[in-house]
Structure formats: C-alpha cells, structure tokens
PDB file of N, CA and C in Angstrom:
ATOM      1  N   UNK A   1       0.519  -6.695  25.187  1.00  0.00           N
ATOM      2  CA  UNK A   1       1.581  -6.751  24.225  1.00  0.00           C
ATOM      3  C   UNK A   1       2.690  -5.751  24.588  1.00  0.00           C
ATOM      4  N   UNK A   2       2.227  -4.742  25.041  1.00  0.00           N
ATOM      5  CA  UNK A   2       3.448  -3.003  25.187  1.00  0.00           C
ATOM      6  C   UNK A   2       4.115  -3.695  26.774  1.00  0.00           C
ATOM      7  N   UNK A   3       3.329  -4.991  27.288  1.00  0.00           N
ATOM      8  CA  UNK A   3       4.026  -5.132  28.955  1.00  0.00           C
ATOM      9  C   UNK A   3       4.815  -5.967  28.089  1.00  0.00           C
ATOM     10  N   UNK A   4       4.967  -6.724  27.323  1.00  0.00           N
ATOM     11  CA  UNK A   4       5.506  -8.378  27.004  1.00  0.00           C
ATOM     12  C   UNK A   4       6.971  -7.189  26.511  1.00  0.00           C
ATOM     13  N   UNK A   5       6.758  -6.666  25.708  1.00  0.00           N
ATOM     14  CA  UNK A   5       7.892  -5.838  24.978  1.00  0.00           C
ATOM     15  C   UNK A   5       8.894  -4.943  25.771  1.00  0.00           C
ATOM     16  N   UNK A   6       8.184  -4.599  26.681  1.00  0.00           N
ATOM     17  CA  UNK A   6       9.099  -3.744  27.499  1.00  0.00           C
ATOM     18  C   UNK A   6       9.524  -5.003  28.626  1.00  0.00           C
ATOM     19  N   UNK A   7       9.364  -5.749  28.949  1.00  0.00           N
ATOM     20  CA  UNK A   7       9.942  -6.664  29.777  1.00  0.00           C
ATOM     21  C   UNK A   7      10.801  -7.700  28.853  1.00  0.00           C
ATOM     22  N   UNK A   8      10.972  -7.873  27.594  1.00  0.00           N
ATOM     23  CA  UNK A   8      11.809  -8.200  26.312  1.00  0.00           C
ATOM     24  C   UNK A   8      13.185  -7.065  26.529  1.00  0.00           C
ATOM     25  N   UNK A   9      12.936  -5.797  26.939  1.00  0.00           N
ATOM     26  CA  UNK A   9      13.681  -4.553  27.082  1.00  0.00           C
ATOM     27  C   UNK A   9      14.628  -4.760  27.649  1.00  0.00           C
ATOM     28  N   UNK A  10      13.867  -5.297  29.513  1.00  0.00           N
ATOM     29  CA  UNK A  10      14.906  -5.035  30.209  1.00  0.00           C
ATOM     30  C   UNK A  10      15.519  -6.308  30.392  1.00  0.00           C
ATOM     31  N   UNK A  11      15.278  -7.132  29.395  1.00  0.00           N
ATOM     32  CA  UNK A  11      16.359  -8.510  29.203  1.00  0.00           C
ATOM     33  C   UNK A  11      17.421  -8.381  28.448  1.00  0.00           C
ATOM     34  N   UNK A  12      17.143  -7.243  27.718  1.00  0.00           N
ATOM     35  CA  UNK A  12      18.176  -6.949  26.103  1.00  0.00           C
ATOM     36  C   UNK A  12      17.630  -8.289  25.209  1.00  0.00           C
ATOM     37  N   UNK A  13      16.063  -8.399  25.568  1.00  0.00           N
ATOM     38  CA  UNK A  13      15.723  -9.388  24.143  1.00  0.00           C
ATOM     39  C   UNK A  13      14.868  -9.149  23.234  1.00  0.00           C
ATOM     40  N   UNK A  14      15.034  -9.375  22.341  1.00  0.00           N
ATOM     41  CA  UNK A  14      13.767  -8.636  20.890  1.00  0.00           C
ATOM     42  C   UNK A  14      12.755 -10.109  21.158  1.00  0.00           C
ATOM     43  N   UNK A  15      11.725  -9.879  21.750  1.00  0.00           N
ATOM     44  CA  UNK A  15      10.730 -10.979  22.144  1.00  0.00           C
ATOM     45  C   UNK A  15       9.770 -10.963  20.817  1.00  0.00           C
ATOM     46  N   UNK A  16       9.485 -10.139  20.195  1.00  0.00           N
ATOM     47  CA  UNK A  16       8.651 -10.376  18.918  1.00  0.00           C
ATOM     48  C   UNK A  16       9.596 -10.369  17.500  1.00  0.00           C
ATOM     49  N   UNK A  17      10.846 -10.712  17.692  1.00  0.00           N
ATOM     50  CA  UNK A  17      11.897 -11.253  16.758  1.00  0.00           C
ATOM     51  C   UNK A  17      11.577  -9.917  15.806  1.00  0.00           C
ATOM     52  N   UNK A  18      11.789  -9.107  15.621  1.00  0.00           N
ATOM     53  CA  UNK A  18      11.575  -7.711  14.965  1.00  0.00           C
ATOM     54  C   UNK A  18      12.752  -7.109  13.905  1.00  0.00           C
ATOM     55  N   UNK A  19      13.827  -7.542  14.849  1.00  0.00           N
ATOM     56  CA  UNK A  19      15.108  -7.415  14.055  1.00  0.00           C
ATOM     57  C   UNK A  19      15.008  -8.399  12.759  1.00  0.00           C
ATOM     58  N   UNK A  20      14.523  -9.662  13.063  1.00  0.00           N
ATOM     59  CA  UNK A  20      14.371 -10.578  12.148  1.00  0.00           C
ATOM     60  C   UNK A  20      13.538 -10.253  11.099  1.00  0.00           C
ATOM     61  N   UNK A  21      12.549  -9.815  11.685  1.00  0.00           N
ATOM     62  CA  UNK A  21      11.449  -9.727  10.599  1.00  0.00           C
ATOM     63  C   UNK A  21      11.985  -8.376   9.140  1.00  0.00           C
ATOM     64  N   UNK A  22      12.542  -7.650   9.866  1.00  0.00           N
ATOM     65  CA  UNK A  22      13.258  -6.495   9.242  1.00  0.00           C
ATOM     66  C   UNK A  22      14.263  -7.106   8.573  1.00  0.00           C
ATOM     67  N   UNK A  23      15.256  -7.529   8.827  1.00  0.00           N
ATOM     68  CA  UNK A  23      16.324  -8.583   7.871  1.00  0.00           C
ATOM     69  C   UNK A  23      15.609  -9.189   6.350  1.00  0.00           C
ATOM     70  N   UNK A  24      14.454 -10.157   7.144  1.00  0.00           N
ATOM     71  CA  UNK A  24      13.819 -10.790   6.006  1.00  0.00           C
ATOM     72  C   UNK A  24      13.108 -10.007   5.039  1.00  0.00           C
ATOM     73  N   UNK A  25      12.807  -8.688   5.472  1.00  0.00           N
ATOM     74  CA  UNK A  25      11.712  -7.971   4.473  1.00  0.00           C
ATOM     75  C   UNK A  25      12.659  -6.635   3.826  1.00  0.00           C
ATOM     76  N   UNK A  26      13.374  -6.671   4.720  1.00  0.00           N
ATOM     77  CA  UNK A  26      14.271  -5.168   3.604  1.00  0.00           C
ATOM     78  C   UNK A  26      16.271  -5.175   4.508  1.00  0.00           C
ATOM     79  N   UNK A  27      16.926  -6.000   3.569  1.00  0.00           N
ATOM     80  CA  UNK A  27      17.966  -6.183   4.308  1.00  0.00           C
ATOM     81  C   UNK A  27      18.813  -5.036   4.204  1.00  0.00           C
ATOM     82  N   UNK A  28      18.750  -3.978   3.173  1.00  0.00           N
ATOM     83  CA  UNK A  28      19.192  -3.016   3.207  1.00  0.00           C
ATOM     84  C   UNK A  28      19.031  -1.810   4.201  1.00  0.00           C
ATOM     85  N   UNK A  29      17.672  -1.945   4.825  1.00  0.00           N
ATOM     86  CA  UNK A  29      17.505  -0.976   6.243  1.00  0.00           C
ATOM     87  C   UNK A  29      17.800  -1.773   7.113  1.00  0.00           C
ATOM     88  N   UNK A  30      18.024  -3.138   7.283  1.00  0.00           N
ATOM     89  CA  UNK A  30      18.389  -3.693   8.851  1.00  0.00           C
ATOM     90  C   UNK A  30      20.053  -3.263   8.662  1.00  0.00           C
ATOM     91  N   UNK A  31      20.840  -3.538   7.459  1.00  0.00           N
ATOM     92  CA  UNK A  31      22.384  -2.974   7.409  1.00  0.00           C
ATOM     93  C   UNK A  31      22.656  -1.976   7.912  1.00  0.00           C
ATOM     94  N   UNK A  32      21.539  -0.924   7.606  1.00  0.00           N
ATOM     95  CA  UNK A  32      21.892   0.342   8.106  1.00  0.00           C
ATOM     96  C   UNK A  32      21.521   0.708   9.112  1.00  0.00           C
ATOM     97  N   UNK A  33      20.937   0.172   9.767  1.00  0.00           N
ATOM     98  CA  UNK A  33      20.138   0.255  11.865  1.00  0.00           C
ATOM     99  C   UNK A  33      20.810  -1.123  12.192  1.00  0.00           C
ATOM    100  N   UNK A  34      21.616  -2.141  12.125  1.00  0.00           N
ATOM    101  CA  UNK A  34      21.885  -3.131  12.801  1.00  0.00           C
ATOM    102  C   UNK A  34      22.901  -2.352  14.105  1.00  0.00           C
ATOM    103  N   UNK A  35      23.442  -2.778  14.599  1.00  0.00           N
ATOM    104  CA  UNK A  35      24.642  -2.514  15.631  1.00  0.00           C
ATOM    105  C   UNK A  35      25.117  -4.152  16.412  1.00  0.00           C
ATOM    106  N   UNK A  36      25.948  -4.647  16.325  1.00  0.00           N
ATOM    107  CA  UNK A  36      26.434  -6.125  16.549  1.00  0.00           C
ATOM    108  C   UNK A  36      25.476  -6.969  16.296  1.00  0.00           C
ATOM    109  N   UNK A  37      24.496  -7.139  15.187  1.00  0.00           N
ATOM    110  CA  UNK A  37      23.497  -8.056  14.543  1.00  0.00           C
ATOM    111  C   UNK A  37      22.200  -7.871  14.853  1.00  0.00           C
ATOM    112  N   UNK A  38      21.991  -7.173  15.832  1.00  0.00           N
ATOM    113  CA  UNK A  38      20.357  -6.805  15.886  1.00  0.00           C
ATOM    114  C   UNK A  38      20.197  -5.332  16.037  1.00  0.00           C
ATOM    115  N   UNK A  39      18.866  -4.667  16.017  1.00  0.00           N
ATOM    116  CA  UNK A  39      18.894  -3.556  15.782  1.00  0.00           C
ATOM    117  C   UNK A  39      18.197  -3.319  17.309  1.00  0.00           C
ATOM    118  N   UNK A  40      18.673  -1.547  17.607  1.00  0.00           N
ATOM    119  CA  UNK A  40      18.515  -1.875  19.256  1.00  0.00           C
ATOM    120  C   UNK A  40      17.295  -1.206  19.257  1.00  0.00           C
ATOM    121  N   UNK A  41      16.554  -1.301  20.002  1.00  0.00           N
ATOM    122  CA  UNK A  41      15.038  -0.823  20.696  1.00  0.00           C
ATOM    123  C   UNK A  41      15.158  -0.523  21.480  1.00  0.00           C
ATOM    124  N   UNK A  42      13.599   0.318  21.263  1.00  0.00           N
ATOM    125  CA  UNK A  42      13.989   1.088  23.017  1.00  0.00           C
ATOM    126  C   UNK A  42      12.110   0.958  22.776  1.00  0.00           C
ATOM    127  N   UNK A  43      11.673   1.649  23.958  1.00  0.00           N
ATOM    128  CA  UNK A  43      10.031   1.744  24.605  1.00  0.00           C
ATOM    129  C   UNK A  43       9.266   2.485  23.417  1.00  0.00           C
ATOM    130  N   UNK A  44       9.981   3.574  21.969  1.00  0.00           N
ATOM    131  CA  UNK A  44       9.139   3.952  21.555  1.00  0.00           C
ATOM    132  C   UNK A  44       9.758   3.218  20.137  1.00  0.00           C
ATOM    133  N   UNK A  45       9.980   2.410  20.056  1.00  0.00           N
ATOM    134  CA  UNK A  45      10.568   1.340  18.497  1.00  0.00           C
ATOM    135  C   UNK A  45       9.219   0.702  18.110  1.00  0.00           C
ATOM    136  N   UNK A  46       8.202   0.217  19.473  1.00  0.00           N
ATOM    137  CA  UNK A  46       6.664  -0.588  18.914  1.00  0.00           C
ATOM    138  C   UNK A  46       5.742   0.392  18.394  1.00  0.00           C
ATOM    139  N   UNK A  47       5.781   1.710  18.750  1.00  0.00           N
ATOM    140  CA  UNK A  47       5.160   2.817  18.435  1.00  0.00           C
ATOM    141  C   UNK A  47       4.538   2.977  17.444  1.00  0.00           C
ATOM    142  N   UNK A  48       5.632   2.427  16.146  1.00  0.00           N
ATOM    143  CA  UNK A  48       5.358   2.647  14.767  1.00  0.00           C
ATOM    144  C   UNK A  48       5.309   1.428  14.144  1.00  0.00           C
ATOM    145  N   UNK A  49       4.658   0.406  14.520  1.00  0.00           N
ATOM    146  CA  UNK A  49       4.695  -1.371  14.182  1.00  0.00           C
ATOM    147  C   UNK A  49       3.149  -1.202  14.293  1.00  0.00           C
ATOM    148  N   UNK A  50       2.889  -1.847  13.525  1.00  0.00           N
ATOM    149  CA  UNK A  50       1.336  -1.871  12.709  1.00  0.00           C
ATOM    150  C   UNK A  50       0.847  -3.436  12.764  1.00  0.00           C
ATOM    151  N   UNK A  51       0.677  -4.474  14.124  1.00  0.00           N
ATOM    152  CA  UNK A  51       0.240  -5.814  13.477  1.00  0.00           C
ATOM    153  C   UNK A  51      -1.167  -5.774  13.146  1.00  0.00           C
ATOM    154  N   UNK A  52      -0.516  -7.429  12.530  1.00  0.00           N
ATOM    155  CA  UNK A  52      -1.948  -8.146  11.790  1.00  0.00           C
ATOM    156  C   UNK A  52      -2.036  -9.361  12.503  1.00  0.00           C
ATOM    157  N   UNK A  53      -2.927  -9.743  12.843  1.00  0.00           N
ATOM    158  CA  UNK A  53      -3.047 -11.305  13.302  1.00  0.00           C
ATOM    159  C   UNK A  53      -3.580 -12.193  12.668  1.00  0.00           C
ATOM    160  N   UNK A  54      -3.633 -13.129  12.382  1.00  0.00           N
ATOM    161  CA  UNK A  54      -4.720 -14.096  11.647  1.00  0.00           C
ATOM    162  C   UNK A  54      -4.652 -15.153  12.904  1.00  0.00           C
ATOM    163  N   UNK A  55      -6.494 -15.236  13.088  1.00  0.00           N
ATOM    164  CA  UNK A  55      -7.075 -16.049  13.757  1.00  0.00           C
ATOM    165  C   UNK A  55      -7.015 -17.551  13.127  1.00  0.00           C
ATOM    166  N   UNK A  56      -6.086 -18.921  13.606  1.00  0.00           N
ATOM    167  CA  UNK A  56      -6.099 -20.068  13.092  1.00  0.00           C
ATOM    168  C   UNK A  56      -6.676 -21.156  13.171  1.00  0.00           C
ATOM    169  N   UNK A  57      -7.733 -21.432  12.689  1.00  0.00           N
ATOM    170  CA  UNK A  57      -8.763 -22.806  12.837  1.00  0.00           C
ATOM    171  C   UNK A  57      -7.880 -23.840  12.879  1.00  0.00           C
ATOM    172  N   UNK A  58      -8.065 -24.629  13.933  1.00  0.00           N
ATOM    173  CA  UNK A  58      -7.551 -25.996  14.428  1.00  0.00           C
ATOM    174  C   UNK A  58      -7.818 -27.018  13.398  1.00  0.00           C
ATOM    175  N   UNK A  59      -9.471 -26.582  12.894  1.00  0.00           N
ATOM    176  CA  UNK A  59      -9.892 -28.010  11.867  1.00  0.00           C
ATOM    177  C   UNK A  59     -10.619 -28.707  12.763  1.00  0.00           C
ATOM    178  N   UNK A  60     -10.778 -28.433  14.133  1.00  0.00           N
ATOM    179  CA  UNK A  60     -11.823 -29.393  14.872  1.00  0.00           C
ATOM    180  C   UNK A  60     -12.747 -28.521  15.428  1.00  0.00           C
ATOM    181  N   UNK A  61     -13.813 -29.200  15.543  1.00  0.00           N
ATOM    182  CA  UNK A  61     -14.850 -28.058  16.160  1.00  0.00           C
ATOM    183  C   UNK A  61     -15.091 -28.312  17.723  1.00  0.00           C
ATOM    184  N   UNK A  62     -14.611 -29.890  18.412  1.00  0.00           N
ATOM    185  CA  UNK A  62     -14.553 -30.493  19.394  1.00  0.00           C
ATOM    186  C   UNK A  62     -13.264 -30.894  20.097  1.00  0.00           C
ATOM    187  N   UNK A  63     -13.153 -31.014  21.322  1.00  0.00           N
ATOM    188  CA  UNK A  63     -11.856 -31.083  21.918  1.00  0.00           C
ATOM    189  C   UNK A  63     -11.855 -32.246  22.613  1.00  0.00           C
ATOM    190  N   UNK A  64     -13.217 -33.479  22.528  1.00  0.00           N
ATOM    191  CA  UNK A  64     -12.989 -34.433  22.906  1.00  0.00           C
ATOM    192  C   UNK A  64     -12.308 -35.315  23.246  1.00  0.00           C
ATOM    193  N   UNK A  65     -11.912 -35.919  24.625  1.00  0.00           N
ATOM    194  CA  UNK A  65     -10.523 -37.177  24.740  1.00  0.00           C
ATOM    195  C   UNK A  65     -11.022 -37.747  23.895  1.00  0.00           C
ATOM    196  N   UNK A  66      -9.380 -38.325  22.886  1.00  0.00           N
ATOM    197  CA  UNK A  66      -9.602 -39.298  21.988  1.00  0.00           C
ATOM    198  C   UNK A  66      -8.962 -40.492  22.709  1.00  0.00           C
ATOM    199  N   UNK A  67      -8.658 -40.621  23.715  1.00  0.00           N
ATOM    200  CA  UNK A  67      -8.117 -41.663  24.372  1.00  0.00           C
ATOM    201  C   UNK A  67      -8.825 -42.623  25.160  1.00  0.00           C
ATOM    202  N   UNK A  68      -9.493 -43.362  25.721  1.00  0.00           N
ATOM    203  CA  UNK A  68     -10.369 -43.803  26.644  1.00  0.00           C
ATOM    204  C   UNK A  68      -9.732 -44.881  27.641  1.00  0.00           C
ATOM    205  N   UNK A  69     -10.361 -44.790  28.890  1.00  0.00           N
ATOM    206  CA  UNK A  69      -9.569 -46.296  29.302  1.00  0.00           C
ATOM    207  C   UNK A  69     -10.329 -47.371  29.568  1.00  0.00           C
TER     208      UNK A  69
END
C-alpha cells in the first residue's frame, strides 16, 4: 500500500482518492488544506490514515464455467 502511494506521488496523483474522501466527510477542513482543488501530499500525509477494509462475499461459493460448448 506505502509503494502504491508513493508512486501516486511521483505522478502528482492522489491514487486512494483521499482528497475526496476528506471533501465528502468534513468540507470545512478540505477548504482549508485544499490548494487548486486537491489537497497536496507528501510521503508522511498516509502516516496518520487509519484503514478499514471489509472483506466482500461474491454470494458464490464456486467459480464454475457457466458456459459449456
């Protein structure tokens, strides 16, 4: 994840949409850290980001071709 982000870096791209997520959850701190619409990062911005993941069941327990010829 810390390689995916820092190679997001040296594109100038927010690869885990972060700026976004900050907009949607408190638009009053992205106003005040934005700079031309996104907020800028650097190598120690993931430092203090806390994820959660949720593991997502497909609903199938089998991956069988459903196709046959």
């Amino acid at each position: 994840m810390l390689t995916t982000f820092e190679e997001g870096l040296k594109m100038d791209a927010d690869v885990f949409r972060l700026s976004e997520y900050l907009y949607r959850s408190n638009v009053k701190a992205w106003k005040r850290l934005e700079k031309d619409g996104k907020i800028p990062l650097s190598k120690d911005s993931i430092s203090k980001i806390h994820i959660h993941i949720n593991k997502v069941s497909p609903g199938r327990k089998t991956f069988a071709e459903t196709i046959t010829e």
